[in-house]
Protein backbone atom coordinates (compact mmCIF):
# COMPACT_ATOMS: atom_id res chain seq x y z
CA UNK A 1 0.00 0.00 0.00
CA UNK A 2 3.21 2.74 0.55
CA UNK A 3 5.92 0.86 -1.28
CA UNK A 4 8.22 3.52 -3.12
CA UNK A 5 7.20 2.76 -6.57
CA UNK A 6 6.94 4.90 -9.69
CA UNK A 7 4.48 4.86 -12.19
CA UNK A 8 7.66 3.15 -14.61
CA UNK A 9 8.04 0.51 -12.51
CA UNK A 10 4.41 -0.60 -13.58
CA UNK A 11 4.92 -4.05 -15.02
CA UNK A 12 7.97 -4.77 -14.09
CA UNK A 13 9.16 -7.02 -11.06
CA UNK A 14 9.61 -5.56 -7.58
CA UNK A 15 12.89 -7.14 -6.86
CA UNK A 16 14.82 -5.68 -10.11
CA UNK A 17 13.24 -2.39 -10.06
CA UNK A 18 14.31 -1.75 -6.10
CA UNK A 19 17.75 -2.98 -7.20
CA UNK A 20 17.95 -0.52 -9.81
CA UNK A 21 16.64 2.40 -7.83
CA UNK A 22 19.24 1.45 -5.05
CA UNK A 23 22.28 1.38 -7.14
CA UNK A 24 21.41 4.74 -8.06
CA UNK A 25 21.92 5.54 -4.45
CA UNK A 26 26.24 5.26 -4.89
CA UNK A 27 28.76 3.93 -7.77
CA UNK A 28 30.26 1.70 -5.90
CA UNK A 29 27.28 -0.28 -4.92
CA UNK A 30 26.59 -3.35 -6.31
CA UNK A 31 22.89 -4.52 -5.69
CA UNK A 32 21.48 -8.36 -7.17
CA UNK A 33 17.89 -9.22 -7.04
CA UNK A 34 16.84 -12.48 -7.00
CA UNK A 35 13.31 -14.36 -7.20
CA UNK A 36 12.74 -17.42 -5.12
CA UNK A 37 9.42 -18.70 -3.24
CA UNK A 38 10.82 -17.41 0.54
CA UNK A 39 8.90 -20.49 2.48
CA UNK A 40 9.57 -24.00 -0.67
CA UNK A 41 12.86 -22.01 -1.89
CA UNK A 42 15.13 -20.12 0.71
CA UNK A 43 14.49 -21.50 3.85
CA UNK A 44 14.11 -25.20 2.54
CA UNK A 45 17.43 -25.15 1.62
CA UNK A 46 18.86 -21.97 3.64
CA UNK A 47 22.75 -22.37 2.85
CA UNK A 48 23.06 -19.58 0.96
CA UNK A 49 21.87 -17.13 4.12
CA UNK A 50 24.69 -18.42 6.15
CA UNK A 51 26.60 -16.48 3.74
CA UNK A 52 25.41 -12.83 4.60
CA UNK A 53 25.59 -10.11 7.20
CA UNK A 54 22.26 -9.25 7.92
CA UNK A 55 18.49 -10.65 7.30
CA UNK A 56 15.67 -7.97 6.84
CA UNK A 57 12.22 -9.32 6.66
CA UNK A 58 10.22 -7.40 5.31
CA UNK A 59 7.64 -9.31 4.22
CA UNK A 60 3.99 -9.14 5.20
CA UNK A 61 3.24 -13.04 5.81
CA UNK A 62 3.23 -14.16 9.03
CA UNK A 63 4.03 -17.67 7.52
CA UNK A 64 7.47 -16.23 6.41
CA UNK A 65 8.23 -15.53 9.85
CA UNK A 66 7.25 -18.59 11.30
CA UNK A 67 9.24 -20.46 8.57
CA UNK A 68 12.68 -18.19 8.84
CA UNK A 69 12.61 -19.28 12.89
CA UNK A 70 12.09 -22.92 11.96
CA UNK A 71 14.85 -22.95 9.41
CA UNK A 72 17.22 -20.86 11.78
CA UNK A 73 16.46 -22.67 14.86
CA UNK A 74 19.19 -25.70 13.74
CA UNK A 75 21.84 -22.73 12.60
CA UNK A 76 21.46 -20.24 15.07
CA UNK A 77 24.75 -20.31 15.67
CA UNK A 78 25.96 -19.34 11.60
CA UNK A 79 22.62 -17.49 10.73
CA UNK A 80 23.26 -13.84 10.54
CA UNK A 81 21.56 -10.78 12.64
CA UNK A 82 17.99 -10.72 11.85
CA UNK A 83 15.74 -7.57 11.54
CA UNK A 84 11.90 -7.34 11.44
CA UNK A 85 9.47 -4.70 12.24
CA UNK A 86 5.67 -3.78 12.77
CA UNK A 87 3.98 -0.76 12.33
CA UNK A 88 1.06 0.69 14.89
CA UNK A 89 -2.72 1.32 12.91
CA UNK A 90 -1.91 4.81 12.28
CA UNK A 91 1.95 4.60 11.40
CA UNK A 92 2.86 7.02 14.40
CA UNK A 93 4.72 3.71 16.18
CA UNK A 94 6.09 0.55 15.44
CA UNK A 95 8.60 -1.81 17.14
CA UNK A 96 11.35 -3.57 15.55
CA UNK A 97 13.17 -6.72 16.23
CA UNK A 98 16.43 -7.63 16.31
CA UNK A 99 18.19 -11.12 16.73
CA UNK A 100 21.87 -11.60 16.73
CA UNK A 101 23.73 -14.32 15.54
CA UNK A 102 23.34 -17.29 18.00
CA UNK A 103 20.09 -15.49 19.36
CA UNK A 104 17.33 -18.33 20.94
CA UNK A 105 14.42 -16.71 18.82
CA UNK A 106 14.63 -14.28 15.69
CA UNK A 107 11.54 -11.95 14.73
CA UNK A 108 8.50 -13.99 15.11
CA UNK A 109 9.63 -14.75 18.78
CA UNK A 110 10.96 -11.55 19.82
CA UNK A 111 7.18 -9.98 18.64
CA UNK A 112 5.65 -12.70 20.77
CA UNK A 113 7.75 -12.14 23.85
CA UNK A 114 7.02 -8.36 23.58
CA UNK A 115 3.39 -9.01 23.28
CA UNK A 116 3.02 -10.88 26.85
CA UNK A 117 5.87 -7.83 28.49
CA UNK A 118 3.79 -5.26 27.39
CA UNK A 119 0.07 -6.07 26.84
CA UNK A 120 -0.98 -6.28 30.47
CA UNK A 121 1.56 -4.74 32.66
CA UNK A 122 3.57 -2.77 30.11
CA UNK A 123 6.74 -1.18 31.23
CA UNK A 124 7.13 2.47 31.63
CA UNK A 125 7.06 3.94 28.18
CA UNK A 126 5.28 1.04 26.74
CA UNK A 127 1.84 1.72 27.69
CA UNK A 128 0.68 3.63 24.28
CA UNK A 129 2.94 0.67 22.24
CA UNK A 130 0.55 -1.72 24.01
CA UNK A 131 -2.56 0.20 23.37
CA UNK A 132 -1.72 0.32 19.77
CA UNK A 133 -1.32 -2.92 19.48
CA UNK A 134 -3.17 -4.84 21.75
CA UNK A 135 -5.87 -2.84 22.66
CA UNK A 136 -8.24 -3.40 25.25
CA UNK A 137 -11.18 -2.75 23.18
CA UNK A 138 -11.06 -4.33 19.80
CA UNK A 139 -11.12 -1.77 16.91
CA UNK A 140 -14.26 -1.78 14.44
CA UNK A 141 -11.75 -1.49 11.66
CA UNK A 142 -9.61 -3.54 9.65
CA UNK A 143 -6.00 -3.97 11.07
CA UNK A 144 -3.90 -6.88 11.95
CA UNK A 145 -0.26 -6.03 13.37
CA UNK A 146 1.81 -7.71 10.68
CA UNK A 147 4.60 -5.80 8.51
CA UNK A 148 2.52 -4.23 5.87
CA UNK A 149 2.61 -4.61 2.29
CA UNK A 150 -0.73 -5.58 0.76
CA UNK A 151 -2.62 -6.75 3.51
CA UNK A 152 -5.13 -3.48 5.47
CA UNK A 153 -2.07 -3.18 8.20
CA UNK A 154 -2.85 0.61 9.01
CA UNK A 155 -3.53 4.18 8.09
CA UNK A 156 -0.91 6.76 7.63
CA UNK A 157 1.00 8.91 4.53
CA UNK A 158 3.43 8.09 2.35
CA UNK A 159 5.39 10.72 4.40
CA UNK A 160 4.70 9.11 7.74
CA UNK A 161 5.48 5.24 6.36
CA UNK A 162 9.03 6.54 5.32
CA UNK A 163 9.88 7.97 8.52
CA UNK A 164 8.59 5.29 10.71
CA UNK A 165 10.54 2.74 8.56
CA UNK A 166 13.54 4.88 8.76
CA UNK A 167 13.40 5.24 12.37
CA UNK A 168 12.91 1.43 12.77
CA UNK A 169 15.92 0.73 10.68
CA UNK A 170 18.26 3.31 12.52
CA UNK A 171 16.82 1.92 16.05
CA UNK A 172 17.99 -1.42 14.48
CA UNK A 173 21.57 -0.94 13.47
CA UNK A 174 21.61 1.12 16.79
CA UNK A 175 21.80 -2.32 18.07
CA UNK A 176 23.51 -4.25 16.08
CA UNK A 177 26.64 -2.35 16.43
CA UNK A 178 26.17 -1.81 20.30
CA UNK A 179 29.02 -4.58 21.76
CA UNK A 180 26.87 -4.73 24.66
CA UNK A 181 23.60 -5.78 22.74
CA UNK A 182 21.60 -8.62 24.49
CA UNK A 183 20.79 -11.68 22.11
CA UNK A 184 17.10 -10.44 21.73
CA UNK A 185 15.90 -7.16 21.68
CA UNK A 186 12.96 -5.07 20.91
CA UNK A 187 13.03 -1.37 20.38
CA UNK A 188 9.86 0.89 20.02
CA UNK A 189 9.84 4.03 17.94
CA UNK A 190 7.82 7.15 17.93
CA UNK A 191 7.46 9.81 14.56
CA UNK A 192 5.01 11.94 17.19
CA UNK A 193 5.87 12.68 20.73
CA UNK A 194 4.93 9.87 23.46
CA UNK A 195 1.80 11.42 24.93
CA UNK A 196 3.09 10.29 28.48
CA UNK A 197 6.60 12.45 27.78
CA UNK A 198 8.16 8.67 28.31
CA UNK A 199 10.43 7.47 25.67
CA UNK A 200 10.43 3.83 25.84
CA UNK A 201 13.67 1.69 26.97
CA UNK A 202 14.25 -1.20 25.21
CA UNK A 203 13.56 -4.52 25.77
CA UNK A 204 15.55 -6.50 26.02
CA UNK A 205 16.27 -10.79 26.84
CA UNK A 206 18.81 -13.53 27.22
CA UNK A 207 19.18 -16.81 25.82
CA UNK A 208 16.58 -19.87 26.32
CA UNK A 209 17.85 -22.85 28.01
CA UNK A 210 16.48 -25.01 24.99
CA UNK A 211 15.60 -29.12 25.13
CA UNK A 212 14.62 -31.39 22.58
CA UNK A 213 11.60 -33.30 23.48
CA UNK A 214 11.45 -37.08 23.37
CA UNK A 215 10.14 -37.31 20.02
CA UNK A 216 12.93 -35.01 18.47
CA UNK A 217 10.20 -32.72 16.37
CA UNK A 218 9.90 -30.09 19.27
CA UNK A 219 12.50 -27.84 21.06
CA UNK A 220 11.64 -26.66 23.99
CA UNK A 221 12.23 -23.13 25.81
CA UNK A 222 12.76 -22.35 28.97
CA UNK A 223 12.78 -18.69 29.69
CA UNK A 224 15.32 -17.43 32.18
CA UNK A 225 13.14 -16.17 34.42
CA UNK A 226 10.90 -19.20 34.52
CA UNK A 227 13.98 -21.74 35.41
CA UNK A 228 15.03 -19.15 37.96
CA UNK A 229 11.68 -19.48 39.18
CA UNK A 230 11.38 -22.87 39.63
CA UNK A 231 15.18 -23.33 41.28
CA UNK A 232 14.03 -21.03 43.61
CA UNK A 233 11.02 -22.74 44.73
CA UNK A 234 13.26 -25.89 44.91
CA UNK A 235 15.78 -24.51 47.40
CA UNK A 236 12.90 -23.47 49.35
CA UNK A 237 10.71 -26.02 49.42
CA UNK A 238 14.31 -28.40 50.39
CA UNK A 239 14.59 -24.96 53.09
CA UNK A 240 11.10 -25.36 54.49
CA UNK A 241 9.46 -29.18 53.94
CA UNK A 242 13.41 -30.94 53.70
CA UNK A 243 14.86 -32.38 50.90
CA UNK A 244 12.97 -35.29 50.52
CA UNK A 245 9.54 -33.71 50.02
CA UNK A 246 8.57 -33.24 46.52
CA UNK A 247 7.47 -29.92 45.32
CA UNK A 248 5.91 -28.84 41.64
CA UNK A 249 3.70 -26.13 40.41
CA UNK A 250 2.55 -24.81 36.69
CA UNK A 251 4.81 -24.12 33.68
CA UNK A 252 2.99 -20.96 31.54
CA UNK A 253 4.07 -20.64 28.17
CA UNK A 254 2.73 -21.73 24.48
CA UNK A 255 2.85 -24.29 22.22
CA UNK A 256 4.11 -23.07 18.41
CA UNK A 257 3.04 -25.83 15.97
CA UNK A 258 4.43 -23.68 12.65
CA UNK A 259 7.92 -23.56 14.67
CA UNK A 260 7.75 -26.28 16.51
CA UNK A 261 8.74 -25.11 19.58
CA UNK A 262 7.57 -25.33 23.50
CA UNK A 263 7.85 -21.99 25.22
CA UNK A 264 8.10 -21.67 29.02
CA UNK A 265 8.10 -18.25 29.94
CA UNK A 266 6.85 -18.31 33.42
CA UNK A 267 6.70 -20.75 36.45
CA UNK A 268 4.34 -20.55 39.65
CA UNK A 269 5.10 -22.94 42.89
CA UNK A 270 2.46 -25.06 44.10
CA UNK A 271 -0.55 -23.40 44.75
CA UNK A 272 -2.14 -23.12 48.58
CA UNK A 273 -4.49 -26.34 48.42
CA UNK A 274 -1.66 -28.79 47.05
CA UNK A 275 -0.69 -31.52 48.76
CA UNK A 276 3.13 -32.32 49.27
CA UNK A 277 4.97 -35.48 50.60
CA UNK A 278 8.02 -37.52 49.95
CA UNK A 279 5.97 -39.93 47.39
CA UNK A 280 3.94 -37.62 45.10
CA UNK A 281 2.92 -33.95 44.47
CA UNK A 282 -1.23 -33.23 44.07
């Protein structure tokens, strides 16, 4: 719907006409185009990404995101930094993702682990983010918080689409070339002033402890936080009820059949009415 076409490039496909307009930018640039079906071509046979500096997706398919984490999850440690961003339903804010090399999740995790930060208790900074995209009252319009390309994403000018996009891609090499850069991170970016006067921090989270299941289809995830939850209540439950008393509790998290992955992101202890002994946990 804003893609910065010309009425010559009618006709013609996307891919060569971008490459041309970008070698325009400098002489010494040399730009390829190539076209490939993303989901049966690339990332079916992904070698040829383990070759490059950077991944950009800027597609508006939720399915390519889904399929770039499947095919990365086995190479995280040779796929390259991985950028991907969403606009808000007016184009006034957006968040982008970024993943670095080695990273547990790349752009369709980071989104989701943003979405459960910031939709109910959102950090300081994050509230109109979180209103924008997961508001509490559904709109009556169209919008679904993908990247937008042909799909009814959101509202805005040609004007405003440029200068969110630019600010998302400036927030994202902001990152990448900060030495101090956590493996996951999600920055939030504002073309009008933060009605609040609060400029969002990042977010920003470590590595997964990750676990193949029995079957070897799944991985799972456990979040930081939820395994330092659940040693916790182990040294106290061995503190309180001895070490030979068993303890448990509930694992919160979601399971992704497109990646195939098991995410833990939070653990509870056991709840007031359970029953606790040296032979079983109820």
């Amino acid at each position: 719907m804003r893609q910065p076409y010309d009425d010559d490039d009618i006709g013609y496909n996307k891919a060569e006409r971008l490459a041309a307009r970008l070698s325009r930018i400098r002489d010494d640039l040399t730009v390829t185009a190539s076209r490939s079906h993303i989901v049966t071509g690339i990332l079916r046979d992904p070698e040829t990404v383990l070759g490059y500096d950077l991944v950009i997706d800027a597609t508006a398919d939720v399915g390519v995101r889904t399929a770039l984490e499947h095919a990365r999850a086995s190479r995280r440690g040779q796929w390259p930094a991985t950028v991907g961003a969403v606009f808000g339903h007016t184009a006034e804010r957006g968040v982008v993702a970024v993943a670095l090399p080695g990273a547990t999740g790349a752009t369709h995790d980071i989104l989701r682990r943003t979405a459960i930060d910031v939709a109910t208790n959102p950090p300081i900074g994050w509230g109109e983010i979180a209103e924008d995209f997961f508001p509490r009252s559904p709109r009556t319009d169209m919008f679904f918080p993908e990247p937008g390309c042909s799909a009814p994403t959101f509202t805005g000018s040609s004007t405003q689409t440029a200068a969110l996009a630019a600010g998302l891609l400036w927030s994202a090499l902001r990152v990448l070339t900060d030495p101090r850069a956590a493996p996951m991170t999600a920055v939030a970016v504002h073309i009008t002033p933060p009605a609040a006067g609060h400029v969002p921090r990042p977010l920003t989270w470590p590595n997964d402890v990750t676990i193949a299941d029995h079957s070897g289809e799944y991985e799972v995830q456990v979040s930081s936080r939820a395994l330092a939850e659940i040693r916790s209540e182990a040294r106290r439950g061995a503190r309180i009820r001895g070490e030979k008393v068993e303890t448990g509790g509930m694992l919160l998290g979601m399971i992704d059949d497109a990646t195939r992955t098991v995410h833990v992101d939070f653990a509870t202890g056991p709840s007031p009415d359970s029953h606790l002994s040296s032979i079983y946990f109820d």
